[in-house]
C-alpha atoms as a PDB file:
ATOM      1  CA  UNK A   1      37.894  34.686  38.222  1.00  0.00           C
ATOM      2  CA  UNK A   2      37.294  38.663  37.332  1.00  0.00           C
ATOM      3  CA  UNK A   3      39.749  39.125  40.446  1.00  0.00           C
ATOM      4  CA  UNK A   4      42.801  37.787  38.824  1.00  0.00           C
ATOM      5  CA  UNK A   5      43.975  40.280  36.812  1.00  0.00           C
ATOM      6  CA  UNK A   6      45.507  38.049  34.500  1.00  0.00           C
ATOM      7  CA  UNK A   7      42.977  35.623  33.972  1.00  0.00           C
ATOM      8  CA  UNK A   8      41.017  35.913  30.813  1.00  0.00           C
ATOM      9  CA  UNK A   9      37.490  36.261  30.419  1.00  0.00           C
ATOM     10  CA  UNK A  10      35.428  33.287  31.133  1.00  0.00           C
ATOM     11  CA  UNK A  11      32.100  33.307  28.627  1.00  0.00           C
ATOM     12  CA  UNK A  12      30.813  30.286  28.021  1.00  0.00           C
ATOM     13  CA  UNK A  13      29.632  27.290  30.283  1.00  0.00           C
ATOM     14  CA  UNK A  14      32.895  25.306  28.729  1.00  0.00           C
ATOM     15  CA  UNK A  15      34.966  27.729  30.140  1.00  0.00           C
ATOM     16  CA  UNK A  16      33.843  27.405  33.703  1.00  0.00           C
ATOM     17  CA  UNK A  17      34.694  23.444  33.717  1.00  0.00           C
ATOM     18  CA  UNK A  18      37.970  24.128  32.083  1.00  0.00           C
ATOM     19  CA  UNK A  19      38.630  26.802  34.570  1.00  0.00           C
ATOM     20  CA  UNK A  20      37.972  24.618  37.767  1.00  0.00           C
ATOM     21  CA  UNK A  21      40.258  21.863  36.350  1.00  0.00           C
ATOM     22  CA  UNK A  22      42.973  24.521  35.669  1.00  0.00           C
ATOM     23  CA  UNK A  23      42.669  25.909  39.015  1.00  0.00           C
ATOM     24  CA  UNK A  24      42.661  22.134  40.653  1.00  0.00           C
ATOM     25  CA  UNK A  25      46.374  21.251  38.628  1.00  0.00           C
ATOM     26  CA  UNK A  26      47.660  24.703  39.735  1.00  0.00           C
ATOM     27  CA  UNK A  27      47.110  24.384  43.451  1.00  0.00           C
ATOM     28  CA  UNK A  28      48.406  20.562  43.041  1.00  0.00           C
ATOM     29  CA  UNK A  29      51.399  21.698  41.722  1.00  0.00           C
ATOM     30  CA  UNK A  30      52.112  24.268  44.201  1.00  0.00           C
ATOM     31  CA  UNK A  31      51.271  22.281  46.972  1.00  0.00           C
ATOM     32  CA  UNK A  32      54.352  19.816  45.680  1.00  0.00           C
ATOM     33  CA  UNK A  33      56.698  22.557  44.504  1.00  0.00           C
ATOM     34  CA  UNK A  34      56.379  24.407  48.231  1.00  0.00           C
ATOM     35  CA  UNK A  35      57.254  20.753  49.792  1.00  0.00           C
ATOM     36  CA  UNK A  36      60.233  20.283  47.755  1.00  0.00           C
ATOM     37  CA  UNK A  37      61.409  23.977  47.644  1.00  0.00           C
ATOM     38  CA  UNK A  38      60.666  23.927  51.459  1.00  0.00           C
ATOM     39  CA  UNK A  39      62.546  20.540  52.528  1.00  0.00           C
ATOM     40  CA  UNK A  40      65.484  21.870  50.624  1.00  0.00           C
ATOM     41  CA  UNK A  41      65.806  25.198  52.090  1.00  0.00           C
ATOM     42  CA  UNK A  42      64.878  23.194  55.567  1.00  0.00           C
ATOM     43  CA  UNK A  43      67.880  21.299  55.294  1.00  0.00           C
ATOM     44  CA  UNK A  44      69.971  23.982  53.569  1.00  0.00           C
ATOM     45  CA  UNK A  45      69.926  26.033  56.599  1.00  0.00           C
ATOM     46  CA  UNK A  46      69.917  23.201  59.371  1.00  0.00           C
ATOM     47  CA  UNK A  47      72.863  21.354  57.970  1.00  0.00           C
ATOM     48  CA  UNK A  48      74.719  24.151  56.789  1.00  0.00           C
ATOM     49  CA  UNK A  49      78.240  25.269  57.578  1.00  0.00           C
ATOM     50  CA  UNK A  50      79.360  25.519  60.930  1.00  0.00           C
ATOM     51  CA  UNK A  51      75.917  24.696  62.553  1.00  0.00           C
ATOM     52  CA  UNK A  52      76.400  22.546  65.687  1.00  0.00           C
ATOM     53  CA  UNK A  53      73.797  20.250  64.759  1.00  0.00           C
ATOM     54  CA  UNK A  54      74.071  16.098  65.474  1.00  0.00           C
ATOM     55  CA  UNK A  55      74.801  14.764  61.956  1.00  0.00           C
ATOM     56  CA  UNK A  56      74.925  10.857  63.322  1.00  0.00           C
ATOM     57  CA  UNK A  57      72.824   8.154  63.851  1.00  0.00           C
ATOM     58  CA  UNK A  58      70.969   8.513  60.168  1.00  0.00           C
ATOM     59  CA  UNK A  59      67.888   6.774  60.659  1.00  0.00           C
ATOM     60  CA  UNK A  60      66.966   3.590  58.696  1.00  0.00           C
ATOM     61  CA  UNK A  61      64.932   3.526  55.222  1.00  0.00           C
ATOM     62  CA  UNK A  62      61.140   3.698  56.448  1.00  0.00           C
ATOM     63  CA  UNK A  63      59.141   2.330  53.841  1.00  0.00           C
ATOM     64  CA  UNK A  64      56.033   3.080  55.211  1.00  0.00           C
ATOM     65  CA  UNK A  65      56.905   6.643  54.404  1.00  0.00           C
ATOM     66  CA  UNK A  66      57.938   6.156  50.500  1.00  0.00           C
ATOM     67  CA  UNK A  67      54.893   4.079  50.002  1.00  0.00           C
ATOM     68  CA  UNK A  68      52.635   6.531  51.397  1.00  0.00           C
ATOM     69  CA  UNK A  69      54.249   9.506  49.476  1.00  0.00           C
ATOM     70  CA  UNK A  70      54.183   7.770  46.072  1.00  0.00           C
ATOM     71  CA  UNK A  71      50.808   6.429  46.801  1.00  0.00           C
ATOM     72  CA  UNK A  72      49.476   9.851  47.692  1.00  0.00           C
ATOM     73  CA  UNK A  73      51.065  11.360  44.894  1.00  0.00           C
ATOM     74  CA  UNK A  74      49.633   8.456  42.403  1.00  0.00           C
ATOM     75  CA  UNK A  75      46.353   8.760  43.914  1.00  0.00           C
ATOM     76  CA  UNK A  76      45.992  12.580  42.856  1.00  0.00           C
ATOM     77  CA  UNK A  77      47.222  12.762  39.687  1.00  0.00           C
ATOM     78  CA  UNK A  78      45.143   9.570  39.143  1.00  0.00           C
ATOM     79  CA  UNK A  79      42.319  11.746  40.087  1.00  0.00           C
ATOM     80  CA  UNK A  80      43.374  14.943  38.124  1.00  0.00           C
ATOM     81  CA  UNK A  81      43.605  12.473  34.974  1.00  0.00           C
ATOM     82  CA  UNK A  82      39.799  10.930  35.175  1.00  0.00           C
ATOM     83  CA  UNK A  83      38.407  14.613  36.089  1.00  0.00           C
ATOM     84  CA  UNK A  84      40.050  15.870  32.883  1.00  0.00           C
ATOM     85  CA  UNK A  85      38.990  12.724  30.458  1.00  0.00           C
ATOM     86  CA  UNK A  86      35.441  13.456  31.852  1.00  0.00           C
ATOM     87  CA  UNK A  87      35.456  16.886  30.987  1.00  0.00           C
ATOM     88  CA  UNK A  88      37.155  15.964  27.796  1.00  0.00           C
ATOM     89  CA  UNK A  89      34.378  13.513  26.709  1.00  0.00           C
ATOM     90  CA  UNK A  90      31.825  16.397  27.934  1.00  0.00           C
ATOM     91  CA  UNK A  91      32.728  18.930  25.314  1.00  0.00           C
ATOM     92  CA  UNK A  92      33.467  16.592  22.538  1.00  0.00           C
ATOM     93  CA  UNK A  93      30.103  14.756  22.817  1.00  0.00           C
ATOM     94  CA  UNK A  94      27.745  17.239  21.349  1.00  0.00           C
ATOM     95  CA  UNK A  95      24.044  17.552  23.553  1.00  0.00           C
ATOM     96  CA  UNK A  96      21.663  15.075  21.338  1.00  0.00           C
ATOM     97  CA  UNK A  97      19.502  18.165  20.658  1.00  0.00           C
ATOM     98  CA  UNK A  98      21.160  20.960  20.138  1.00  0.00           C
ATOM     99  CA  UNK A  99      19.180  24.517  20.054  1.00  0.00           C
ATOM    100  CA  UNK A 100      20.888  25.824  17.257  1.00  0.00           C
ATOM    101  CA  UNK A 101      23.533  24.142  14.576  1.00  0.00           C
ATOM    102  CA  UNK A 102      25.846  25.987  12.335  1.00  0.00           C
ATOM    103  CA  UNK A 103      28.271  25.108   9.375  1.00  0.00           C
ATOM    104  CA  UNK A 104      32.068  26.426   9.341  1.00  0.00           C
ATOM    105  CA  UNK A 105      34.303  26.261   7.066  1.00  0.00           C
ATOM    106  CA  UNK A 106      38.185  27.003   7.107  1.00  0.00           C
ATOM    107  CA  UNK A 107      39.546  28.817   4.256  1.00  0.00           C
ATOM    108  CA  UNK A 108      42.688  29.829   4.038  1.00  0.00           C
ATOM    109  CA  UNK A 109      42.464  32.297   5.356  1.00  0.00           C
ATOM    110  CA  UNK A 110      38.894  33.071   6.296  1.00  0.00           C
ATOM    111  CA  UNK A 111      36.111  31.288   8.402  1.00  0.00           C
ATOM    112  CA  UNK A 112      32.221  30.866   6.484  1.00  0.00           C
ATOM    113  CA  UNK A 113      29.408  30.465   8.368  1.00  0.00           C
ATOM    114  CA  UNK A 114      26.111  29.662   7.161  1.00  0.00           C
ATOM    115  CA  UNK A 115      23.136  29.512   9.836  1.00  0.00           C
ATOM    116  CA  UNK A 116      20.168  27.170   9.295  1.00  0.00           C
ATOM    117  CA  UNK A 117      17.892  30.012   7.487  1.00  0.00           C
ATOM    118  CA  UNK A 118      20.688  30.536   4.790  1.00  0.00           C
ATOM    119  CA  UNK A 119      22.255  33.238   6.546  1.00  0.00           C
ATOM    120  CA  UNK A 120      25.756  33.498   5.955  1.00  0.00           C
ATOM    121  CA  UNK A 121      28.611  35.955   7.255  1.00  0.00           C
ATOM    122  CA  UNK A 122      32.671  35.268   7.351  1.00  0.00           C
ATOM    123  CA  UNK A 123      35.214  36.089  10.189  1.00  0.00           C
ATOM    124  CA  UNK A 124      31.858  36.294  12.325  1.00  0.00           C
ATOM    125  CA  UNK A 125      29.808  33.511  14.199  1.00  0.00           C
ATOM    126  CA  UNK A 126      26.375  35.113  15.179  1.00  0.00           C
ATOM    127  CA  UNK A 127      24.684  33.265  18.356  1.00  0.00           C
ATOM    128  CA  UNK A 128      22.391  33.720  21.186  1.00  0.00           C
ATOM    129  CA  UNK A 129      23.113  33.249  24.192  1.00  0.00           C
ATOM    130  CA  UNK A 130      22.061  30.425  26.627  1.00  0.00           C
ATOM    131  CA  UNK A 131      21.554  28.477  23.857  1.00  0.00           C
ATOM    132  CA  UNK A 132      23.493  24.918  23.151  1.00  0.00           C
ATOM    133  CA  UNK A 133      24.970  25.649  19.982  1.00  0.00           C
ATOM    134  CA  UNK A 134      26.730  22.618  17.242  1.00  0.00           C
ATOM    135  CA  UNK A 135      28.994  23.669  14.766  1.00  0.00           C
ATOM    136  CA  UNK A 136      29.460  21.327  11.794  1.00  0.00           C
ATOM    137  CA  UNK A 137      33.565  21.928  10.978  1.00  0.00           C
ATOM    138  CA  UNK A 138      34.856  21.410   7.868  1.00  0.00           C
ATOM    139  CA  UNK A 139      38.555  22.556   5.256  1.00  0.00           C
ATOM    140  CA  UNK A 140      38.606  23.627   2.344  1.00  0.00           C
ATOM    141  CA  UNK A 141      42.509  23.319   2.013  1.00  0.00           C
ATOM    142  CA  UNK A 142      44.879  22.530   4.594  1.00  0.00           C
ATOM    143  CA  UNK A 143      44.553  21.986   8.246  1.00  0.00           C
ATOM    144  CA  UNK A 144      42.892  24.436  10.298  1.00  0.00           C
ATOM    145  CA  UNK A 145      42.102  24.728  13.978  1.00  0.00           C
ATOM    146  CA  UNK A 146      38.647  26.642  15.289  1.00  0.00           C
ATOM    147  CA  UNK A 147      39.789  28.458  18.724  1.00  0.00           C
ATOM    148  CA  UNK A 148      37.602  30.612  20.721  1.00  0.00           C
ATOM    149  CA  UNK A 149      39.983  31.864  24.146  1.00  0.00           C
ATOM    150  CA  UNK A 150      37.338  32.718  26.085  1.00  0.00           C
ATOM    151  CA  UNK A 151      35.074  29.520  25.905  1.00  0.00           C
ATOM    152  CA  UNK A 152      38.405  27.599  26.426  1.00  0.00           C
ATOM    153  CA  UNK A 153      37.468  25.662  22.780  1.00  0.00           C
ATOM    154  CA  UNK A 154      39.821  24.728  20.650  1.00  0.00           C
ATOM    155  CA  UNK A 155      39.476  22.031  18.161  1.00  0.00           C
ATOM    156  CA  UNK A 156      41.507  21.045  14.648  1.00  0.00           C
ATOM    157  CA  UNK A 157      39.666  21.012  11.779  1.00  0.00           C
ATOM    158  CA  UNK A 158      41.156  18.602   9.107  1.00  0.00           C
ATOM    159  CA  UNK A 159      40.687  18.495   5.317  1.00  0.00           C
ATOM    160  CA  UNK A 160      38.052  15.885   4.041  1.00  0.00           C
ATOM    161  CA  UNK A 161      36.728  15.573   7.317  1.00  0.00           C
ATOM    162  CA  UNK A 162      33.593  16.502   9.175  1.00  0.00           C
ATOM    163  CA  UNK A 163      34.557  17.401  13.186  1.00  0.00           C
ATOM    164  CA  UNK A 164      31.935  18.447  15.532  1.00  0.00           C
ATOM    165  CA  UNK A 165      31.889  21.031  18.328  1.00  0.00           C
ATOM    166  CA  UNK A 166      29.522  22.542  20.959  1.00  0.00           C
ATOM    167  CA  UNK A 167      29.031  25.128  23.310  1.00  0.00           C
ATOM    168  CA  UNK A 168      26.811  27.202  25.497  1.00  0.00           C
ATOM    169  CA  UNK A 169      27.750  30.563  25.960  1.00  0.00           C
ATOM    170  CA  UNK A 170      27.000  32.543  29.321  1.00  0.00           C
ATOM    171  CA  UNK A 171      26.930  36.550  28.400  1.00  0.00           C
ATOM    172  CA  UNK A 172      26.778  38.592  25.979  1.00  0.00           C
ATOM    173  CA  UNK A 173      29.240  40.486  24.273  1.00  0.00           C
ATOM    174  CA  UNK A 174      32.080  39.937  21.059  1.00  0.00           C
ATOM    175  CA  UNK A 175      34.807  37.241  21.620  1.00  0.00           C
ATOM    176  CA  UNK A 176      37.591  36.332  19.930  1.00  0.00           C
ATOM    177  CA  UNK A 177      37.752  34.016  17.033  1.00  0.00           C
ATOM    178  CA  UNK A 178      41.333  32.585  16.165  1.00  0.00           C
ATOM    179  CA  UNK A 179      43.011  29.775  13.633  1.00  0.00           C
ATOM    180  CA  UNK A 180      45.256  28.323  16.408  1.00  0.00           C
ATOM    181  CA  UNK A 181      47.404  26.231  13.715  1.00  0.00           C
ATOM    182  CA  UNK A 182      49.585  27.211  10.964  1.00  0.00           C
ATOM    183  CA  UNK A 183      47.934  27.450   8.027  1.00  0.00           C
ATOM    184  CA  UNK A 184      50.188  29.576   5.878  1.00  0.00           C
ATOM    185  CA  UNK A 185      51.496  32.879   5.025  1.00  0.00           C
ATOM    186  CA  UNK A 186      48.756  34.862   6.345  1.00  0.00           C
ATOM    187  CA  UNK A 187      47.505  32.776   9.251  1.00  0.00           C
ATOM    188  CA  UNK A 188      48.317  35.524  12.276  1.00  0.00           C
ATOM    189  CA  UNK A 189      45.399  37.105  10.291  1.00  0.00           C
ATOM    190  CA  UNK A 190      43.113  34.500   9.902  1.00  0.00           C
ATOM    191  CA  UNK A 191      40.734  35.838  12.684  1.00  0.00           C
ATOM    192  CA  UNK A 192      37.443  36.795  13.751  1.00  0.00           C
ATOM    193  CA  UNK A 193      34.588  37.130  16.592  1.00  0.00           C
ATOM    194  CA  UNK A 194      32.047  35.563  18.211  1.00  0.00           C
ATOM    195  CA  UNK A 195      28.969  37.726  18.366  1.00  0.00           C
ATOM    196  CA  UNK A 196      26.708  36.695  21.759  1.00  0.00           C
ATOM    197  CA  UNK A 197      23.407  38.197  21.558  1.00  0.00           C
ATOM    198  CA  UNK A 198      20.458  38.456  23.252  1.00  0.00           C
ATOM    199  CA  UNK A 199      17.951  35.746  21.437  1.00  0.00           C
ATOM    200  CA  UNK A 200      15.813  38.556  20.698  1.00  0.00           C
ATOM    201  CA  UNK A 201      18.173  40.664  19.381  1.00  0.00           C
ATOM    202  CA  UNK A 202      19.767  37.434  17.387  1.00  0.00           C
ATOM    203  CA  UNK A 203      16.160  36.741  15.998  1.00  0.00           C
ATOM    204  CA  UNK A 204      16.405  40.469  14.601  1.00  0.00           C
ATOM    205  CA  UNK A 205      19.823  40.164  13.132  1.00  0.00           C
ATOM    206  CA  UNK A 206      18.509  37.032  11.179  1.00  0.00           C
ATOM    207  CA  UNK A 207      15.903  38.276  10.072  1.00  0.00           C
ATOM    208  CA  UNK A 208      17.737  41.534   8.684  1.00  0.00           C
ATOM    209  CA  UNK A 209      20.372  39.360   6.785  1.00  0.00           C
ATOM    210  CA  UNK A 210      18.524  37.224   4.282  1.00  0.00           C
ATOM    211  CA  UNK A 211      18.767  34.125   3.218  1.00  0.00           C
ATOM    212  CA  UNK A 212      19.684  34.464  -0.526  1.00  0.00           C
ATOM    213  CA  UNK A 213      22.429  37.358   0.040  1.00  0.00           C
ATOM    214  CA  UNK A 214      25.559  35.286  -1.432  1.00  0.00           C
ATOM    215  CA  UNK A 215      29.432  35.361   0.293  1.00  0.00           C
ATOM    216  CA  UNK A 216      30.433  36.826  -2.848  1.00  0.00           C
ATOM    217  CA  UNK A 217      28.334  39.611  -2.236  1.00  0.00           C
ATOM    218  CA  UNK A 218      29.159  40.061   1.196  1.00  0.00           C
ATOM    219  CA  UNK A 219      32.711  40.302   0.859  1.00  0.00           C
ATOM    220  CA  UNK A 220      35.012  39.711  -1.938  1.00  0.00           C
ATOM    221  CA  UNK A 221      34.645  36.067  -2.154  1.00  0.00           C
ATOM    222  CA  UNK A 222      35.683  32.913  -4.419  1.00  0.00           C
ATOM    223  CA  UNK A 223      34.226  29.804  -2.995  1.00  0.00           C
ATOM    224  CA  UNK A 224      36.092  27.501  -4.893  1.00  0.00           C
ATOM    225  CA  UNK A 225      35.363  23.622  -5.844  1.00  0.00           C
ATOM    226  CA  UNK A 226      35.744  20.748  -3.850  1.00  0.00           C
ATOM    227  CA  UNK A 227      35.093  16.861  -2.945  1.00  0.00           C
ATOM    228  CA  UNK A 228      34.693  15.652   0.433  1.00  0.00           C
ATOM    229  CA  UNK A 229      37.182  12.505   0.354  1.00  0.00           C
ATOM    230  CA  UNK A 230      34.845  10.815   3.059  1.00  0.00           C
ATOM    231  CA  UNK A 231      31.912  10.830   1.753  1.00  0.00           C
ATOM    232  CA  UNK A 232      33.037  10.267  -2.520  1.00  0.00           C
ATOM    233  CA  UNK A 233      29.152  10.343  -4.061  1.00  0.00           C
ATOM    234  CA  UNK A 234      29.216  13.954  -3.208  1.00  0.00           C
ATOM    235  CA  UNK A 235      29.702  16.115  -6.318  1.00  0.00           C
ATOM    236  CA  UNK A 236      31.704  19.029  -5.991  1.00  0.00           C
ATOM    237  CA  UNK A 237      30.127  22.071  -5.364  1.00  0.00           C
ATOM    238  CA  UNK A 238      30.137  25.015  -2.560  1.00  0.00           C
ATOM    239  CA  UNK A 239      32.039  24.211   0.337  1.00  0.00           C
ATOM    240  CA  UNK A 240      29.139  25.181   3.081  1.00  0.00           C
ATOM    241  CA  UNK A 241      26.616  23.369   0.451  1.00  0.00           C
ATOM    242  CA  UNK A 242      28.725  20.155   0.207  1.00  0.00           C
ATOM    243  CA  UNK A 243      28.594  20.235   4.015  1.00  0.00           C
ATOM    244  CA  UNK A 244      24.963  19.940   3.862  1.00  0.00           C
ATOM    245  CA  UNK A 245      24.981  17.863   1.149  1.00  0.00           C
ATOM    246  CA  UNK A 246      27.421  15.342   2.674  1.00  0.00           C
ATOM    247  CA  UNK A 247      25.265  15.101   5.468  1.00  0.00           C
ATOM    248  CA  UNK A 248      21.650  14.490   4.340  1.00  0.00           C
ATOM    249  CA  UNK A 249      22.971  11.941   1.242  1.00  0.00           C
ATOM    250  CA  UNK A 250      26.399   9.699   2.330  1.00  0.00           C
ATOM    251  CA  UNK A 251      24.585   8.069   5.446  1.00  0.00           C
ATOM    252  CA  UNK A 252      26.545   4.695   4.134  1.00  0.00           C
ATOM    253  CA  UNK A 253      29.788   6.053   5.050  1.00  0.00           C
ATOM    254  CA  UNK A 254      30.729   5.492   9.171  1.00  0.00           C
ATOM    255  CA  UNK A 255      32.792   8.267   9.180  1.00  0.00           C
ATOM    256  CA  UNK A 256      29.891  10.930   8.030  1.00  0.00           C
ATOM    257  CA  UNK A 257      27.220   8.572  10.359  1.00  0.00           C
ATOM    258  CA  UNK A 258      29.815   9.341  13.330  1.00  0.00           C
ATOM    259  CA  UNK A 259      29.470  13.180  12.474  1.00  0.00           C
ATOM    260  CA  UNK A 260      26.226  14.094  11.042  1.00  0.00           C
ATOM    261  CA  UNK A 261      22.204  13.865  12.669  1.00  0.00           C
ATOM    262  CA  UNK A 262      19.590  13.593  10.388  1.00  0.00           C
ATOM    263  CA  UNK A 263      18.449  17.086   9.280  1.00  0.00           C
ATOM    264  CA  UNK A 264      15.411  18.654   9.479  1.00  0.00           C
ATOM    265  CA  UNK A 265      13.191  18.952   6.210  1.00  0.00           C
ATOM    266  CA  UNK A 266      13.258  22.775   6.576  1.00  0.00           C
ATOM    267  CA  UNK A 267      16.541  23.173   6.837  1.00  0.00           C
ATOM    268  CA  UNK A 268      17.609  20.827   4.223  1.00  0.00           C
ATOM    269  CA  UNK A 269      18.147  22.224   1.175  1.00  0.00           C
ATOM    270  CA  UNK A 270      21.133  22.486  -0.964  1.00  0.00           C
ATOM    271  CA  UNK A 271      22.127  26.022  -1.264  1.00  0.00           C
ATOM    272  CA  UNK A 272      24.592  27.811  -3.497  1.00  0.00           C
END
């Protein structure tokens, strides 16, 4: 869609499904408003003023023509809806084996990121690209919502919670990374970008962060104290860390089952 001029870019395999259901509701919708806008200017003109056109005789009520219309009409927008719920359960049903998986958390007003090494980084989300990627959401205060514009993703993230996302992106490049709800005084700040890199060049930038650099050193940061409401044997502690926590140790609660896999041995220890 580079040719619309308009149209933003399109970087992630999300985005192409999204786009093709856009485009599909668009050309539905003009197909009905140019039959209505046409039939009126149609009749506007042959039955205007002083036209010497027969105006008797009206013809009876066909039925067979209302039924078909409203059963046409009914049959496409019937279609339009189960092509969107599929798409819908698509990108909120996370791959079973994702290639990489990722912990955010909303701050007001910041995002954290850790990566499954340790490596951590705020207001930036690190991936490679071609890769199915799962981010583990989580709030530290009030209601977030994690939006990327060009993968067409957008999804809440609610305090005491865990909400999972996916995605796959296509190219390369920085994208970006917005809260799309309210979240107080500074929230038209609360921003950031998606780095898309070559997996070579990702396994470089890893491997140049390392693992035991804290948030505090990278920028300014308080991490605060906090307990995750669904999952209460958690003890407060960093918000990224409680994520893991949460995860690896509440398997009794249904609400953390729903949202959390098992995690790997490697990748499962508690970090400050």
């Amino acid at each position: 869609m580079r040719w619309v001029p308009f149209w933003p870019r399109t970087s992630a395999l999300s985005g192409e499904s999204v786009n093709t259901l856009f485009i599909a509701e668009l050309i539905v919708c003009a197909a009905i408003l140019v039959l209505v806008f046409g039939l009126i200017w149609v009749f506007c003109i042959r039955y205007r003023r002083g036209n010497p056109v027969s105006r008797s005789g009206p013809e009876a009520k066909s039925w067979v023509v209302e039924i078909a219309w409203t059963a046409g009409t009914l049959f496409a927008f019937l279609l339009l809806f189960a092509w969107g719920a599929e798409i819908y359960v698509w990108l909120y049903k996370p791959p079973p084996a994702a290639d990489l998986e990722l912990y955010v958390v909303g701050k007001q007003w910041m995002w954290k990121v850790e990566h499954p090494g340790g490596q951590r980084e705020i207001d930036e989300l690190h991936v490679p690209v071609g890769k199915d990627v799962r981010l583990v959401l989580a709030s530290q205060d009030v209601i977030h919502s994690f939006f990327i514009p060009e993968f067409r993703l957008k999804h809440d993230v609610v305090p005491g919670t865990l909400e999972i996302m996916w995605f796959r992106p296509t190219e390369t490049g920085n994208f970006t990374l917005l809260c799309a709800e309210f979240c107080g005084t500074e929230h038209a700040h609360m921003g950031g970008q998606v780095v898309v890199m070559e997996q070579a060049a990702y396994a470089g930038w890893l491997s140049n962060q390392g693992a035991s650099l804290s948030l505090a050193r990278q920028r300014d940061f308080t991490a605060g104290w906090f307990t995750w409401r669904t999952a209460p044997r958690c003890a407060p502690m960093n918000a990224i860390s409680a994520m893991r926590s949460c995860c690896r140790t509440s398997r009794s609660s249904p609400a953390i089952r729903r949202s959390c896999r098992p995690m790997p041995a490697s990748s499962a220890r508690t970090r400050s």
